[in-house]
Protein backbone atom coordinates (compact mmCIF):
# COMPACT_ATOMS: atom_id res chain seq x y z
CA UNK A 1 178.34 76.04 110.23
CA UNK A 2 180.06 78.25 107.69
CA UNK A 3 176.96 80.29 105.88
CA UNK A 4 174.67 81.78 108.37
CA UNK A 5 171.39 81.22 109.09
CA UNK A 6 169.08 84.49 108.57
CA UNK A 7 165.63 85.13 108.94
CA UNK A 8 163.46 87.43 106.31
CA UNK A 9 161.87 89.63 107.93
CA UNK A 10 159.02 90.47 105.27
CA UNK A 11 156.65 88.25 106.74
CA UNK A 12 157.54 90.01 110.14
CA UNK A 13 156.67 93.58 108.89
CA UNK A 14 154.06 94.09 111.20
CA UNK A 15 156.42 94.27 114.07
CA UNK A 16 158.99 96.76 115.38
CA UNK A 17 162.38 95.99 113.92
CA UNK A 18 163.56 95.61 117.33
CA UNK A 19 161.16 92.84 118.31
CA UNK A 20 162.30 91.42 115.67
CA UNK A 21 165.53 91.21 116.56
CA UNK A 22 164.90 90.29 119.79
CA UNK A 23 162.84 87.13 118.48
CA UNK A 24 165.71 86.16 116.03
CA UNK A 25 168.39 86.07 118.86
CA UNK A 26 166.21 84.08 120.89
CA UNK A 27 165.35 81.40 118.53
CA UNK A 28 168.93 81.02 117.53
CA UNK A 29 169.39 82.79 113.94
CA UNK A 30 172.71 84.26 112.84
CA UNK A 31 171.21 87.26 111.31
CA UNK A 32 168.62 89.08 109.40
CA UNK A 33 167.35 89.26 105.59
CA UNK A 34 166.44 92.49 106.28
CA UNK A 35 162.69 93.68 104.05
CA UNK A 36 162.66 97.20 103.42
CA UNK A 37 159.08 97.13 104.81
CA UNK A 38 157.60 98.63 107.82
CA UNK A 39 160.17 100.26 110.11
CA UNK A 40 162.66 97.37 109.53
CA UNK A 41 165.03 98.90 106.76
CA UNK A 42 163.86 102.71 105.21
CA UNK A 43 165.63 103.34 101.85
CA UNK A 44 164.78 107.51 101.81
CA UNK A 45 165.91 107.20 105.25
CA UNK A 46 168.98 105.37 105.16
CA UNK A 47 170.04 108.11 102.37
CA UNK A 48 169.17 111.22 104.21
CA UNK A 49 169.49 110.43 107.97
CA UNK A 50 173.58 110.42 108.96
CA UNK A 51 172.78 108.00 112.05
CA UNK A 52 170.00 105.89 110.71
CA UNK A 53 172.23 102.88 108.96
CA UNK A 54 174.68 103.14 112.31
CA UNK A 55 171.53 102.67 114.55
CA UNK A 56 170.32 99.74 112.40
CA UNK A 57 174.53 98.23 112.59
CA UNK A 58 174.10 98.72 116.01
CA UNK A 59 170.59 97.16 117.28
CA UNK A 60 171.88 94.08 115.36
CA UNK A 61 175.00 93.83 117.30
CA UNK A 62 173.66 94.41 120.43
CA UNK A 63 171.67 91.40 119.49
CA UNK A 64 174.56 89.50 118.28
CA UNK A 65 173.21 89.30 114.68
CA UNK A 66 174.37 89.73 111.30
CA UNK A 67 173.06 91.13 108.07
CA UNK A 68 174.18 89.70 104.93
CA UNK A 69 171.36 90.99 102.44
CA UNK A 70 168.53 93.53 102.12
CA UNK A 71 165.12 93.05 99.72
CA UNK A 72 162.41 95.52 98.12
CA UNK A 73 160.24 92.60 96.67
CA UNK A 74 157.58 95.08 96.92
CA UNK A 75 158.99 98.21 95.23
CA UNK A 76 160.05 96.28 92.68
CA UNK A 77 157.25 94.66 91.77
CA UNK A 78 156.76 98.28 90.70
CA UNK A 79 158.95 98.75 88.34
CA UNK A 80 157.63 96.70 85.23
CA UNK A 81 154.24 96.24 86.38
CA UNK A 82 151.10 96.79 84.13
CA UNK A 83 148.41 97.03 85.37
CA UNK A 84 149.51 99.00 88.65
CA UNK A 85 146.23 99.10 90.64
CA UNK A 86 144.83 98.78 94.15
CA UNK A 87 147.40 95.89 94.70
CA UNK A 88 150.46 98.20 94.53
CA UNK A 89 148.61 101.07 96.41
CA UNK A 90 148.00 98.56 99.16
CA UNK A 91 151.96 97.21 99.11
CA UNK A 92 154.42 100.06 98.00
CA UNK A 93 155.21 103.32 100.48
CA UNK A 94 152.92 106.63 99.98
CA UNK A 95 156.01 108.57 98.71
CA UNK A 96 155.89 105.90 95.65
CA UNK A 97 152.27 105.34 95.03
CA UNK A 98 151.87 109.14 95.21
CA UNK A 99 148.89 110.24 92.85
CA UNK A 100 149.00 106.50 91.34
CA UNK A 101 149.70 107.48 87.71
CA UNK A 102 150.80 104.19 86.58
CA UNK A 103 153.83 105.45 84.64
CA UNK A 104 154.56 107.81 87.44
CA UNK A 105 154.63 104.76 90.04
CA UNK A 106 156.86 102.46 88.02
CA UNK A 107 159.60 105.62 87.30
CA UNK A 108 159.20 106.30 91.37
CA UNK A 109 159.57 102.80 92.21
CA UNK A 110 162.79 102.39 89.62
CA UNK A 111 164.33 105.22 91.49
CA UNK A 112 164.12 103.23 94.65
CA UNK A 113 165.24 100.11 93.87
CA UNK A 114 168.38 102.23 92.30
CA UNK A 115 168.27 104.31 95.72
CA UNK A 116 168.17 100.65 97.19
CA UNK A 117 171.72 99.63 96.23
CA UNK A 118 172.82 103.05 97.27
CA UNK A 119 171.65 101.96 100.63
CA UNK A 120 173.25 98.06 100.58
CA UNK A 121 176.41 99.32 100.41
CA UNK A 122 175.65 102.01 103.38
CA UNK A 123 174.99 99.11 105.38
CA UNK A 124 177.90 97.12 104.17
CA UNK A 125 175.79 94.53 102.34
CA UNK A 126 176.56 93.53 98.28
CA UNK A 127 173.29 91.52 97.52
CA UNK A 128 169.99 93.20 97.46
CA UNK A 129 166.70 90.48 96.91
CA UNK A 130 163.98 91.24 95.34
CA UNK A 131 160.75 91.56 92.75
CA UNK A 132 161.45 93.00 88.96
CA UNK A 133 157.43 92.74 88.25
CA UNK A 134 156.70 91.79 84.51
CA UNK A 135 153.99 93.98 81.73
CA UNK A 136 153.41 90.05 80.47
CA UNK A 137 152.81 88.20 82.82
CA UNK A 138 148.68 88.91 82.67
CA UNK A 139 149.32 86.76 79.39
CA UNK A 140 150.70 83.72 81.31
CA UNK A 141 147.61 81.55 79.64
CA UNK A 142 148.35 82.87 76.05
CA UNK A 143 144.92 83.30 75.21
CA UNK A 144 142.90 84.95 73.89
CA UNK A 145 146.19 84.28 71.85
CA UNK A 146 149.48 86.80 71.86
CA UNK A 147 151.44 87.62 69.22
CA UNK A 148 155.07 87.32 69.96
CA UNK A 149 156.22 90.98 69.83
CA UNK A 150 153.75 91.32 72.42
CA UNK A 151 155.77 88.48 74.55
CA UNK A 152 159.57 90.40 73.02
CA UNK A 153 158.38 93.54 73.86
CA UNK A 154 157.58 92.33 77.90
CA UNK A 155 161.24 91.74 77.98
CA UNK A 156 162.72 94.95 75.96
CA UNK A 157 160.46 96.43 78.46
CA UNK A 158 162.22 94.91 81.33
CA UNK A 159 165.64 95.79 80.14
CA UNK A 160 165.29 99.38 79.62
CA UNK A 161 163.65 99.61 83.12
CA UNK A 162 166.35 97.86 84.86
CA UNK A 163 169.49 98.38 83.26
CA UNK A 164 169.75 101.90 84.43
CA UNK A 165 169.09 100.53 88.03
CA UNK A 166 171.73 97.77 87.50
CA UNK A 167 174.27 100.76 86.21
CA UNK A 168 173.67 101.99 90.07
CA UNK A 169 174.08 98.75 91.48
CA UNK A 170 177.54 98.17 89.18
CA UNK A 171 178.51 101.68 90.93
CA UNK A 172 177.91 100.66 94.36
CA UNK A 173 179.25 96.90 94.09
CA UNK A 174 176.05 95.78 94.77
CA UNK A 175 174.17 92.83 92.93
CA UNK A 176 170.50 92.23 92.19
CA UNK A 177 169.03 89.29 93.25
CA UNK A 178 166.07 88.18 91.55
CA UNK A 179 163.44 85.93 93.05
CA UNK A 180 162.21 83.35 90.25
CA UNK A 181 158.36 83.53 90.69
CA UNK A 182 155.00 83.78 89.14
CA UNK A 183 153.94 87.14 88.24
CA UNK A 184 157.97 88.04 87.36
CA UNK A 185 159.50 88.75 84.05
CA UNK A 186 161.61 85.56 85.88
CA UNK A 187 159.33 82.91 86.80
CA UNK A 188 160.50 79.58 85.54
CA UNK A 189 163.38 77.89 83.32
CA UNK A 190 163.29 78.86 80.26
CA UNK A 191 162.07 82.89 81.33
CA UNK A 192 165.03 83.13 83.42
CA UNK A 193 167.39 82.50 80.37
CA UNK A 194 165.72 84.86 78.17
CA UNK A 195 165.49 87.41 81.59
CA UNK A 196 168.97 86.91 81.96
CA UNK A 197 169.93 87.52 78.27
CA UNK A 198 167.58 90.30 77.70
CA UNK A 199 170.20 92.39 79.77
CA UNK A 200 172.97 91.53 78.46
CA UNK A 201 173.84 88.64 81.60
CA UNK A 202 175.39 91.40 83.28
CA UNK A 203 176.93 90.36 86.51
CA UNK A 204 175.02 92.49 88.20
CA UNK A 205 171.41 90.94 88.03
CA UNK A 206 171.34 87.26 89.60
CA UNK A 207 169.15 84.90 90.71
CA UNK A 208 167.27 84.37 94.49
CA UNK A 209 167.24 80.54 94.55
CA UNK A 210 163.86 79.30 96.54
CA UNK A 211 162.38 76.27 95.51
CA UNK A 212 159.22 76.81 96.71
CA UNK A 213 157.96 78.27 93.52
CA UNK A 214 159.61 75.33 91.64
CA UNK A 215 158.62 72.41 92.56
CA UNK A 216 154.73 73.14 92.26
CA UNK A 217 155.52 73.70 88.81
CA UNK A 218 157.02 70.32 88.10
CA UNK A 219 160.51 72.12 87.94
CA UNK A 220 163.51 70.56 89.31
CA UNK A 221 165.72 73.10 92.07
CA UNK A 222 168.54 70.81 91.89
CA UNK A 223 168.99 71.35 88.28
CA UNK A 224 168.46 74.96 88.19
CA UNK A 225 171.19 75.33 90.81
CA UNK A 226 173.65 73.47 88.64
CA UNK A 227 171.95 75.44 85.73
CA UNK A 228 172.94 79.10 86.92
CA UNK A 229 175.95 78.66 88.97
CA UNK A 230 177.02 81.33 88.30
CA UNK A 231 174.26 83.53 89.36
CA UNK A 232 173.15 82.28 92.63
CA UNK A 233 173.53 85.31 94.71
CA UNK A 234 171.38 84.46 97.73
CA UNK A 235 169.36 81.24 99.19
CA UNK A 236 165.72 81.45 100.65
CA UNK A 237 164.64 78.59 102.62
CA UNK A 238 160.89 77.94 102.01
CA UNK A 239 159.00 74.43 101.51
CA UNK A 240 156.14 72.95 99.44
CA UNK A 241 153.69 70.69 99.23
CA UNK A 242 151.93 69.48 96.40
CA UNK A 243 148.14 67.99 96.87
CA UNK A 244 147.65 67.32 92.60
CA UNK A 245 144.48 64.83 93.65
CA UNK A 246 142.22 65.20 90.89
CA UNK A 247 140.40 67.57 92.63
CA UNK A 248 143.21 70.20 93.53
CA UNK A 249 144.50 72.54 91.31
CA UNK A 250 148.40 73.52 90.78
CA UNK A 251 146.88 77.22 89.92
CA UNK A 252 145.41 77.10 93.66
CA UNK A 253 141.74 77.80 92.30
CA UNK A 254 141.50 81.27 93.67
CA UNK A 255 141.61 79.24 97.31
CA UNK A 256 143.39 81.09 100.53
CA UNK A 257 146.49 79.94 101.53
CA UNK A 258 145.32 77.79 104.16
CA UNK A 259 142.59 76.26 102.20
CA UNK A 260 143.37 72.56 102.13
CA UNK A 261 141.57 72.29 98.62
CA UNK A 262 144.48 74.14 97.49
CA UNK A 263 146.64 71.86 95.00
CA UNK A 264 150.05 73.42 96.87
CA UNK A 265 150.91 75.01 99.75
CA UNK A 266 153.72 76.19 101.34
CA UNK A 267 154.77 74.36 104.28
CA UNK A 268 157.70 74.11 107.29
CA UNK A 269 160.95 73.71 105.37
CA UNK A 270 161.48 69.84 105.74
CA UNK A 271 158.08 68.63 105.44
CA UNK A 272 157.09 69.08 101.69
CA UNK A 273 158.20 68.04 98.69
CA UNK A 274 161.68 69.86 98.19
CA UNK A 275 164.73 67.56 98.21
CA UNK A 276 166.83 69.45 100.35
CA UNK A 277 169.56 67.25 100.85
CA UNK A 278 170.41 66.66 97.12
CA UNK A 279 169.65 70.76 96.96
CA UNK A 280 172.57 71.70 99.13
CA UNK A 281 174.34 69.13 97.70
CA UNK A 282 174.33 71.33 94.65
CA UNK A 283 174.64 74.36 96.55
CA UNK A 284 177.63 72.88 98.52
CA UNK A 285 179.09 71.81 95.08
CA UNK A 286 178.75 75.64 93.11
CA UNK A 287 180.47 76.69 95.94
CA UNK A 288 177.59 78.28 97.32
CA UNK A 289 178.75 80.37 100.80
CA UNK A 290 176.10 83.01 101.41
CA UNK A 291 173.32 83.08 103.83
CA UNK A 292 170.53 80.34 103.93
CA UNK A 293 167.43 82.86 105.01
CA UNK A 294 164.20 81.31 106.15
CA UNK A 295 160.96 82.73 104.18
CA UNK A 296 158.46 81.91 107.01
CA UNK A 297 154.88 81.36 104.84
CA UNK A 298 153.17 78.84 106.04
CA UNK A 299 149.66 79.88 106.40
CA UNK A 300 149.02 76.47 108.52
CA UNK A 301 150.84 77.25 111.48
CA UNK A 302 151.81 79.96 114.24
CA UNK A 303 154.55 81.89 112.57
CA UNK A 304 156.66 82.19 116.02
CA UNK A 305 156.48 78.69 117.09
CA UNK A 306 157.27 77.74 113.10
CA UNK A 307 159.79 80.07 112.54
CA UNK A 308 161.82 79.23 116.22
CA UNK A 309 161.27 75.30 114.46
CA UNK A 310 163.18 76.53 111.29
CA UNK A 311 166.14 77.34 112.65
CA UNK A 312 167.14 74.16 114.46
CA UNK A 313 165.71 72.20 111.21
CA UNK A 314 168.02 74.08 108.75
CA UNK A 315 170.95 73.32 110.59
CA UNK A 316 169.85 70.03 110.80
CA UNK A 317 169.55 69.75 106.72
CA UNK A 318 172.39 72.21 105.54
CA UNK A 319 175.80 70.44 105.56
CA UNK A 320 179.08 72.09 104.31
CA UNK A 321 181.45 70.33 101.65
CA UNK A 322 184.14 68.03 102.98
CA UNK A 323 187.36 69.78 103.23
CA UNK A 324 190.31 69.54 101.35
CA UNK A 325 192.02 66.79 104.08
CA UNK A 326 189.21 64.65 103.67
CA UNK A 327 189.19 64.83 99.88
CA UNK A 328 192.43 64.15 100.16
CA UNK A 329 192.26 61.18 102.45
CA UNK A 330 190.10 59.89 100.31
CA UNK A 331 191.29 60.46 97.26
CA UNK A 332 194.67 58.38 98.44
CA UNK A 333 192.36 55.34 99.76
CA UNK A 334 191.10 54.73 96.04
């Protein structure tokens, strides 16, 4: 198989880094999405400590994985964020929460994600995923009603934030990838053009395709693929299921994760409602090369036994292009 297989290793926080890896290798993954969370990948460290990005190079090989992307979803949910409350507190380091000033925590958590690209290209990686957070996304409903400079200034907002982090990331060769998903300045269609414009569609800030957060909203991942060619930087693997019964509600109706009231869900990769094949068809078709990373969320089902099942059903869904001799074989049978 030509792109990798990789696991993200957000949902895995919890555990040493070399656990981890030691789980990965066992289960049969190529390499790592690597979360700058817990002990797994430490921007201030990476920066400051001469051995700590050789170390990290080096527990990978010894477990014959690669690394082909970092993410600081969490940090960057920072950045643009209004109101920053508990919820940060409870997901960003101590160093960035510090006194939890809110305009203190978003110009701390901008300096990381720039700090972030400084540490991609450390660790010989050019795509760092992620979170941009959004200052309008608590009007998602539109009511009580919004005027519209409230909605234009929500993305001015986001464009003086992150265009001097994007500078950094042009200086390092590194490229943004940004996760379309509720609560983002990103989180459908139509906000990922005016995202995209709103800085300029520099190079430098792409897209994170998942179609988890799609298809729940009635949008269609094939299309968006074909869509943003261009910008498809990096592929998460993650599944769902829709359960719109009359009852169930596609805003989830303030209902756990596991809650089977719940209108979606995510799920296994494979068994929801994602059309994978015709997905990597337009992946395969973009010419689409990077990783395929696993985003293990399924509240319904051990992680380890779920994500060990991932692997071997990726490989079983992702198929590569047919080469050149068979286009050409077949182009001379017609």
């Amino acid at each position: 198989m030509s792109r990798p297989i990789t696991l993200f290793t957000g949902q895995w926080a919890d555990l040493p880094f070399t656990r981890v890896c030691e789980l990965a290798a066992e289960w049969g993954y190529d390499g790592l999405e690597i979360a700058c969370s817990g002990d797994h990948f430490e921007v201030d460290r990476a920066l400051a400590e001469p051995g700590y990005v050789a170390d990290r190079l080096r527990l990978l090989g010894e477990y014959g994985l690669s690394v082909h992307a970092i993410s600081n979803h969490l940090v960057g949910q920072a950045v643009c964020d209004d109101p920053i409350d508990f919820r940060h507190q409870a997901i960003v380091p101590g160093r960035i929460w510090g006194d939890g000033e809110a305009e203190g925590v978003r110009q701390r958590a901008a300096t990381e994600l720039a700090d972030t690209a400084r540490a991609a290209a450390k660790l010989g990686v050019d795509t760092v995923v992620g979170f941009t957070g959004s200052k309008i996304w608590k009007y998602v409903a539109m009511f009580p009603p919004v005027p519209q400079e409230v909605i234009d200034d929500g993305y001015a907002d986001f464009a003086q934030r992150w265009n001097p982090i994007l500078d950094v990331f042009d200086a390092e060769g590194v490229r943004f990838a940004h996760e379309v998903h509720p609560s983002e300045i990103a989180y459908d269609y139509w906000t990922t053009k005016r995202a995209l414009a709103a800085v300029g569609n520099r190079p430098a800030f792409g897209l994170n395709w998942d179609p988890s957060h799609f298809v729940w909203q009635d949008l269609d991942p094939v299309g968006f693929i074909l869509d943003f060619a261009d910008r498809i930087y990096h592929v998460d693997c993650k599944d769902t299921r829709k359960r719109f019964d009359g009852r169930n509600g596609r805003l989830g109706s303030h209902l756990a994760w596991s809650d089977p009231r719940r209108g979606w869900d995510f799920v296994s990769t494979g068994h929801g409602d994602v059309p994978w094949e015709d997905c990597f068809r337009a992946l395969n078709s973009i010419g689409y090369s990077g990783p395929i990373s696993v985003e293990w969320e399924d509240a319904g089902m051990d992680r380890e036994r779920g994500a060990a099942e991932a692997v071997h059903r990726i490989r079983e869904l992702v198929f590569d292009k047919p080469t050149a001799a068979f286009d050409a074989a077949f182009s001379n049978q017609k």
